[in-house]
PDB file of N, CA and C in Angstrom:
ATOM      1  N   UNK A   1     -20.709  25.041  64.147  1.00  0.00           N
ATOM      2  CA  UNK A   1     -21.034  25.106  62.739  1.00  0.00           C
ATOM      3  C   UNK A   1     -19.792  25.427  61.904  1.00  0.00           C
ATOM      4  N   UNK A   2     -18.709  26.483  62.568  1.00  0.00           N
ATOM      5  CA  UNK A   2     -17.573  26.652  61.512  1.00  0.00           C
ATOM      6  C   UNK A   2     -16.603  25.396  61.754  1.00  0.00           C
ATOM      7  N   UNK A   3     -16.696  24.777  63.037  1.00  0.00           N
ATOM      8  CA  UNK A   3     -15.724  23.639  62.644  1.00  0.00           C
ATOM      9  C   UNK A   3     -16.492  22.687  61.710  1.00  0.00           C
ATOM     10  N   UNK A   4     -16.971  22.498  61.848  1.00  0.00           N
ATOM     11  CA  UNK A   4     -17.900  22.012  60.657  1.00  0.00           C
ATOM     12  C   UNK A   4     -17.755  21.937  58.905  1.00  0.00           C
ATOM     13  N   UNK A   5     -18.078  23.104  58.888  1.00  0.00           N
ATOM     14  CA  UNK A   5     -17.472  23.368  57.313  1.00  0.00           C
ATOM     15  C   UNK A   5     -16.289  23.840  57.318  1.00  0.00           C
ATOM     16  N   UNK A   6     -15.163  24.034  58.273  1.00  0.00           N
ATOM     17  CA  UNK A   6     -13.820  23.518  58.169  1.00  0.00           C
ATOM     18  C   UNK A   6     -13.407  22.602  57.797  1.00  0.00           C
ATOM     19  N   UNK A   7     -14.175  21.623  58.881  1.00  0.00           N
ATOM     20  CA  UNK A   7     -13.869  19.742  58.405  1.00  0.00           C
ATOM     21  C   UNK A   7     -14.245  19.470  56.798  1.00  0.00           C
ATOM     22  N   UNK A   8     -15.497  19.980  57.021  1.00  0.00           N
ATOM     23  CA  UNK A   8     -15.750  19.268  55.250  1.00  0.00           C
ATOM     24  C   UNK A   8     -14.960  20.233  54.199  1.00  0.00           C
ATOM     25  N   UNK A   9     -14.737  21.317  54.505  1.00  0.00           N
ATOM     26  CA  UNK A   9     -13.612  22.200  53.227  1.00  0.00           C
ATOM     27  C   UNK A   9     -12.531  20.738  53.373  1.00  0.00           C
ATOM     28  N   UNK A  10     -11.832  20.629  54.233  1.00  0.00           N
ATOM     29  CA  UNK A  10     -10.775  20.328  54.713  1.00  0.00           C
ATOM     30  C   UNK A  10     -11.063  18.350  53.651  1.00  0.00           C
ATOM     31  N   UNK A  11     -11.936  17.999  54.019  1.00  0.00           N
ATOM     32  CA  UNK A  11     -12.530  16.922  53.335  1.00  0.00           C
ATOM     33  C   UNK A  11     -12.829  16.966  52.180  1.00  0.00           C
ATOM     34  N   UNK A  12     -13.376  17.896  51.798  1.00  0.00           N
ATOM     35  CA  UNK A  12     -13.291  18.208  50.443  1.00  0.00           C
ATOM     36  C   UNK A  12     -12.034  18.383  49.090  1.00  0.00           C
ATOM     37  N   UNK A  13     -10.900  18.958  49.969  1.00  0.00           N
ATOM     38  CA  UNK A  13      -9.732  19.238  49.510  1.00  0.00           C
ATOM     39  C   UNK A  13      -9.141  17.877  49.864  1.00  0.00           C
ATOM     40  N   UNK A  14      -9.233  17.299  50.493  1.00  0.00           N
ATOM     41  CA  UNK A  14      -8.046  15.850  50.312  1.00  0.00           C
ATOM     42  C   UNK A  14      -9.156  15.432  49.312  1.00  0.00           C
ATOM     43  N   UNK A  15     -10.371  15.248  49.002  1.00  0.00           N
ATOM     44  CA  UNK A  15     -10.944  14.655  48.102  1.00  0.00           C
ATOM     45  C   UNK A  15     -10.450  14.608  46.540  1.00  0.00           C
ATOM     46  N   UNK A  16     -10.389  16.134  46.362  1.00  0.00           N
ATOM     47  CA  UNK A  16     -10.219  16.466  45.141  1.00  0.00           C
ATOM     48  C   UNK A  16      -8.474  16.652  44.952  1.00  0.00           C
ATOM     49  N   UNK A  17      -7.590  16.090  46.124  1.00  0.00           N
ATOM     50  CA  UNK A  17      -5.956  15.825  45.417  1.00  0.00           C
ATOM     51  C   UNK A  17      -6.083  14.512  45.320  1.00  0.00           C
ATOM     52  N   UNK A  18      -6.929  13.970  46.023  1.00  0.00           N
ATOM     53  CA  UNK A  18      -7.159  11.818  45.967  1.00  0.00           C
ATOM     54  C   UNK A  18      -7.559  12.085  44.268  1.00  0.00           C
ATOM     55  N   UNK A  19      -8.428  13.005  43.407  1.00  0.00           N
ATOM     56  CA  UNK A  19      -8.859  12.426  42.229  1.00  0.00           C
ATOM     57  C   UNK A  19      -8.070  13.026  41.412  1.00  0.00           C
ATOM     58  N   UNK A  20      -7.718  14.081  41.817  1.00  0.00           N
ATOM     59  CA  UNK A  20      -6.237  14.897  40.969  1.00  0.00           C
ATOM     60  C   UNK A  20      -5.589  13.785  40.724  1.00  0.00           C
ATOM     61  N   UNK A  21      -4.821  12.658  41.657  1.00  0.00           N
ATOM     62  CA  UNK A  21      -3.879  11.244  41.994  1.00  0.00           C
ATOM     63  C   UNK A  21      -4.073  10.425  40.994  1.00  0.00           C
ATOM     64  N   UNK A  22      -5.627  10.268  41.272  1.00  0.00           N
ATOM     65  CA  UNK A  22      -6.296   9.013  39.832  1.00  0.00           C
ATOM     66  C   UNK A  22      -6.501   9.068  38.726  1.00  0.00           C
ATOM     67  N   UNK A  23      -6.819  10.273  38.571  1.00  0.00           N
ATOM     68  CA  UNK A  23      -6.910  10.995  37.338  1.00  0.00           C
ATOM     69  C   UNK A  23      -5.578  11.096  36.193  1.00  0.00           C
ATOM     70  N   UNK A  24      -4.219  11.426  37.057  1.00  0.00           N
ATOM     71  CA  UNK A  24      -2.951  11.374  36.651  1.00  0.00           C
ATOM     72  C   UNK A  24      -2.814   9.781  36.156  1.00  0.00           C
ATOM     73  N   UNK A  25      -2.691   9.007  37.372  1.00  0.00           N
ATOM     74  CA  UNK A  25      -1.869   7.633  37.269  1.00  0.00           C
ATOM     75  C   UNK A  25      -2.702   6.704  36.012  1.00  0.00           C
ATOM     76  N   UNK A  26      -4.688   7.754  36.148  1.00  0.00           N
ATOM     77  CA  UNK A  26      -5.841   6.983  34.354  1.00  0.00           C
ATOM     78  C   UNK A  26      -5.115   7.372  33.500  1.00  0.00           C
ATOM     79  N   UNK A  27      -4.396   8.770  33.405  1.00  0.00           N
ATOM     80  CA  UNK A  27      -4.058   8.889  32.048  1.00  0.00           C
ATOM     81  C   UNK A  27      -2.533   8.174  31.845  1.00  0.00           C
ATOM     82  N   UNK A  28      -1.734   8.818  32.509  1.00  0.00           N
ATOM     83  CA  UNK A  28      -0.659   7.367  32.415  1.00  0.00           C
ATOM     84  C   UNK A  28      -0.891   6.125  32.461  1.00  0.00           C
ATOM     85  N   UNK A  29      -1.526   5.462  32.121  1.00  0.00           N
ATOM     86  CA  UNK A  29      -2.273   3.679  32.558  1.00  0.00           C
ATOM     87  C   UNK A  29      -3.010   3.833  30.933  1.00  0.00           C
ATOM     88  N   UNK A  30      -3.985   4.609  30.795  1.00  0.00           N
ATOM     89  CA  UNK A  30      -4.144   4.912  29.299  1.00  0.00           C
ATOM     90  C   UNK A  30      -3.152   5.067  28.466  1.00  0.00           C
ATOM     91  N   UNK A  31      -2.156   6.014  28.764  1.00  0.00           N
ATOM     92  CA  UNK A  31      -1.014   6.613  27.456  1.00  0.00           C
ATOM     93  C   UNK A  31      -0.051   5.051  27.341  1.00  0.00           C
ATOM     94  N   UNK A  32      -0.096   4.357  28.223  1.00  0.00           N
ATOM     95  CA  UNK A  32       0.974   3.216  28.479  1.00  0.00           C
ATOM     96  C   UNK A  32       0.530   2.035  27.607  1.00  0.00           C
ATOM     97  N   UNK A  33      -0.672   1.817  27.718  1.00  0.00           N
ATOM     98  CA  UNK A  33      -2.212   1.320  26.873  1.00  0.00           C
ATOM     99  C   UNK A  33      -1.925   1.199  25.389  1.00  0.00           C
ATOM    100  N   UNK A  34      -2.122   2.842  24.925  1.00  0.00           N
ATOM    101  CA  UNK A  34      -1.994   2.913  23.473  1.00  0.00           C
ATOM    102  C   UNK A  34      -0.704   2.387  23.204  1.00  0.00           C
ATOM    103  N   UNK A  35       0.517   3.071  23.743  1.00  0.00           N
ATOM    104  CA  UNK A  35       1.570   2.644  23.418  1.00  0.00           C
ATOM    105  C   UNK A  35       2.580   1.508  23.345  1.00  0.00           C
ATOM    106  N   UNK A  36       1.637   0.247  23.832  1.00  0.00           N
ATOM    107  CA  UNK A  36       1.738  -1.321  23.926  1.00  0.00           C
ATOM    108  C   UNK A  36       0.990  -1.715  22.711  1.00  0.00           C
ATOM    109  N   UNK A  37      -0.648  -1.123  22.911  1.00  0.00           N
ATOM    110  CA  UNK A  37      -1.368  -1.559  21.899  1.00  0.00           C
ATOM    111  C   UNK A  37      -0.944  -1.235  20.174  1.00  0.00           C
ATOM    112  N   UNK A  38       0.093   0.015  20.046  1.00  0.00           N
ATOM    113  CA  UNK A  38       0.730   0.533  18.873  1.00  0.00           C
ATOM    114  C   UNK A  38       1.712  -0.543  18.350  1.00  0.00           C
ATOM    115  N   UNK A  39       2.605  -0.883  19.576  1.00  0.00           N
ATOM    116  CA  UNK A  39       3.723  -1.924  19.621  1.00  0.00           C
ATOM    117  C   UNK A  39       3.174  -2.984  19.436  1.00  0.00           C
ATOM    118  N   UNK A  40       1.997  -3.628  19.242  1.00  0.00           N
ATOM    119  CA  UNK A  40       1.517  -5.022  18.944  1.00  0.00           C
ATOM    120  C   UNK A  40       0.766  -4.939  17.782  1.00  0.00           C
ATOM    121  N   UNK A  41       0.354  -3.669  17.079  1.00  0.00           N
ATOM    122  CA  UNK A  41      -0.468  -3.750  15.917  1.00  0.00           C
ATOM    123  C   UNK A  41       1.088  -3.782  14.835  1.00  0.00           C
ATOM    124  N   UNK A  42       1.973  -2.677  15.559  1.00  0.00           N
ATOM    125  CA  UNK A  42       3.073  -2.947  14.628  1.00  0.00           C
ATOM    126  C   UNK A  42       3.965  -4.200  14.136  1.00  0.00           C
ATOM    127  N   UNK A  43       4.097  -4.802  15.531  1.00  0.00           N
ATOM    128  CA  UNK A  43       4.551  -6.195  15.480  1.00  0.00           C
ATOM    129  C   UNK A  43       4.025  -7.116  14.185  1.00  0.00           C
ATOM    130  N   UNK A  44       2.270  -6.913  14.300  1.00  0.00           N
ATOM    131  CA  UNK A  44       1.226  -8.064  13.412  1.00  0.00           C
ATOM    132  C   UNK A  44       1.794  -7.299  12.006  1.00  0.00           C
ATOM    133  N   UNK A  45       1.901  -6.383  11.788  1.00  0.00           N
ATOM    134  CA  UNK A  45       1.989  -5.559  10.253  1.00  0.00           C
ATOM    135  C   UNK A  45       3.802  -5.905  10.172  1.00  0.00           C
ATOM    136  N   UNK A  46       4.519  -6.429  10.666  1.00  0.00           N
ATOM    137  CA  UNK A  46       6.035  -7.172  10.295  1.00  0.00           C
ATOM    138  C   UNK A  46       6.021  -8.064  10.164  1.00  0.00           C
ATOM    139  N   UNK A  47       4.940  -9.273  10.400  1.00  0.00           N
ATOM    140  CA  UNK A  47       4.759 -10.481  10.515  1.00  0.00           C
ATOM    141  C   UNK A  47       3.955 -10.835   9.085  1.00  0.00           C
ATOM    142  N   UNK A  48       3.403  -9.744   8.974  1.00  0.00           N
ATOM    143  CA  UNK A  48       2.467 -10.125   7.884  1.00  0.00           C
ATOM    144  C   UNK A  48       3.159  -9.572   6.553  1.00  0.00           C
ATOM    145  N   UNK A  49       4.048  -8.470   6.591  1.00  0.00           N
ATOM    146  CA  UNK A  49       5.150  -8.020   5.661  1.00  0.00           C
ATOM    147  C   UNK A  49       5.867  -9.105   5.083  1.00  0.00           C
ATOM    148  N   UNK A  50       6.546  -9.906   6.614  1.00  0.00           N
ATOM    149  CA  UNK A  50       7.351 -11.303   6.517  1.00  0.00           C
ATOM    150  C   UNK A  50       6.933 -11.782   5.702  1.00  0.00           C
ATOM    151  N   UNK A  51       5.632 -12.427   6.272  1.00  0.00           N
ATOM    152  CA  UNK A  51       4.908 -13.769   5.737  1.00  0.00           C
ATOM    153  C   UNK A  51       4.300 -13.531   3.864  1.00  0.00           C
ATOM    154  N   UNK A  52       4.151 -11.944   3.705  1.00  0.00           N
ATOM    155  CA  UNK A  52       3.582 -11.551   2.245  1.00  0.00           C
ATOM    156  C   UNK A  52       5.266 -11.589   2.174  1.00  0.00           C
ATOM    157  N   UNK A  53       5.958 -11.182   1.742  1.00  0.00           N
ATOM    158  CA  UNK A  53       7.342 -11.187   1.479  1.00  0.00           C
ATOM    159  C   UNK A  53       8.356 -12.510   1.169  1.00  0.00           C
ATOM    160  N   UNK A  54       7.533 -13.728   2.073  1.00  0.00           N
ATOM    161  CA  UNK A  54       7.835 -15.071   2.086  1.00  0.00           C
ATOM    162  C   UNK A  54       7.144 -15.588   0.680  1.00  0.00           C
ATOM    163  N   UNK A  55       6.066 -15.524   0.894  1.00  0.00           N
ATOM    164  CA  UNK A  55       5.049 -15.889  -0.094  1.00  0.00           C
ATOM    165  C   UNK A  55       5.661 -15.749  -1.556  1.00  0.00           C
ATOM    166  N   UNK A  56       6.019 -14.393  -1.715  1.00  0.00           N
ATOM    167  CA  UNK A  56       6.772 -13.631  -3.058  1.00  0.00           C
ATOM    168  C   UNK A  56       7.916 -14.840  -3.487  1.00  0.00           C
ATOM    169  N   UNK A  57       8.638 -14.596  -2.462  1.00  0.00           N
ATOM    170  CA  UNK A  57       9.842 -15.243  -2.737  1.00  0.00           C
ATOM    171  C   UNK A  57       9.530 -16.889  -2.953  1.00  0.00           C
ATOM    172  N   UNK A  58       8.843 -17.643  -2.463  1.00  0.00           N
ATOM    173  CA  UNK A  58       8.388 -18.475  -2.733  1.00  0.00           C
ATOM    174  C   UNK A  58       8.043 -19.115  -4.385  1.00  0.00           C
ATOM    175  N   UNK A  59       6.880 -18.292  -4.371  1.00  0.00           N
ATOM    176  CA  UNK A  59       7.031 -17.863  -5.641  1.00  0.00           C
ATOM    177  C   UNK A  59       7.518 -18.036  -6.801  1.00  0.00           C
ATOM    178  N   UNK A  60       8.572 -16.805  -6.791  1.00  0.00           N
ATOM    179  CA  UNK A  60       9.847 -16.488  -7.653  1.00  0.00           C
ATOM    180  C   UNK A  60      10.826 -17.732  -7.923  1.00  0.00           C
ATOM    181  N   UNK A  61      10.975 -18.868  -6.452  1.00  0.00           N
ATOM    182  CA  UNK A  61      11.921 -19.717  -6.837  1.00  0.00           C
ATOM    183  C   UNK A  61      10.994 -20.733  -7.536  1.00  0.00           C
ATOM    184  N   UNK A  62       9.770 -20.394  -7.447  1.00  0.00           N
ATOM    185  CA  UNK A  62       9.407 -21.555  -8.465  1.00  0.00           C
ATOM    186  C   UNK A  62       9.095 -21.145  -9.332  1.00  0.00           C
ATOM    187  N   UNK A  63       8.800 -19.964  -9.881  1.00  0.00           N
ATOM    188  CA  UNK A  63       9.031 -19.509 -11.295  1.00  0.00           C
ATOM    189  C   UNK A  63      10.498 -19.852 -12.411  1.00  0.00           C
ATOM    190  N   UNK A  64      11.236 -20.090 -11.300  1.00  0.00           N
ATOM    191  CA  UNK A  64      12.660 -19.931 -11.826  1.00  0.00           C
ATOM    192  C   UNK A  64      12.590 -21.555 -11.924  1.00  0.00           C
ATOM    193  N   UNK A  65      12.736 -22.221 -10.939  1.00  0.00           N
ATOM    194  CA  UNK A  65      12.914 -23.703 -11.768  1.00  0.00           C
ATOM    195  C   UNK A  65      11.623 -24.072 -12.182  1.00  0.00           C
ATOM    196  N   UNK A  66      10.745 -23.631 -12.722  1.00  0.00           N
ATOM    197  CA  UNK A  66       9.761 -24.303 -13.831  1.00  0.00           C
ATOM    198  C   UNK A  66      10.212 -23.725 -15.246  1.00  0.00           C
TER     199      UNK A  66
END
């Protein structure tokens, strides 16, 4: 009976450093996540700066020769 609940302590504890493991590498895999997903919302908001910024200037040169 005590080897027993030796084994399963013993099973128990590699259990819970296996989810300690996953738990780490979810939140790094998450933090990596946002910080791609930040880098691509920022990207669309320079593109669209551009493209409103294009527009302006556009614009302006035809304000000027009309």
């Amino acid at each position: 009976m005590e080897k027993e609940i030796y084994c399963l302590t013993k099973e128990l504890k590699t259990k819970e450093d296996q989810n300690k493991e996953v738990t780490k590498e979810y939140t790094e895999l998450v933090a990596h996540f946002i910080t791609v997903e930040q880098m691509l919302i920022n990207r669309q908001e320079v593109f669209a700066t551009i493209h409103w910024e294009g527009q302006v200037f556009t614009q302006q040169a035809k304000d000027i020769c009309e």
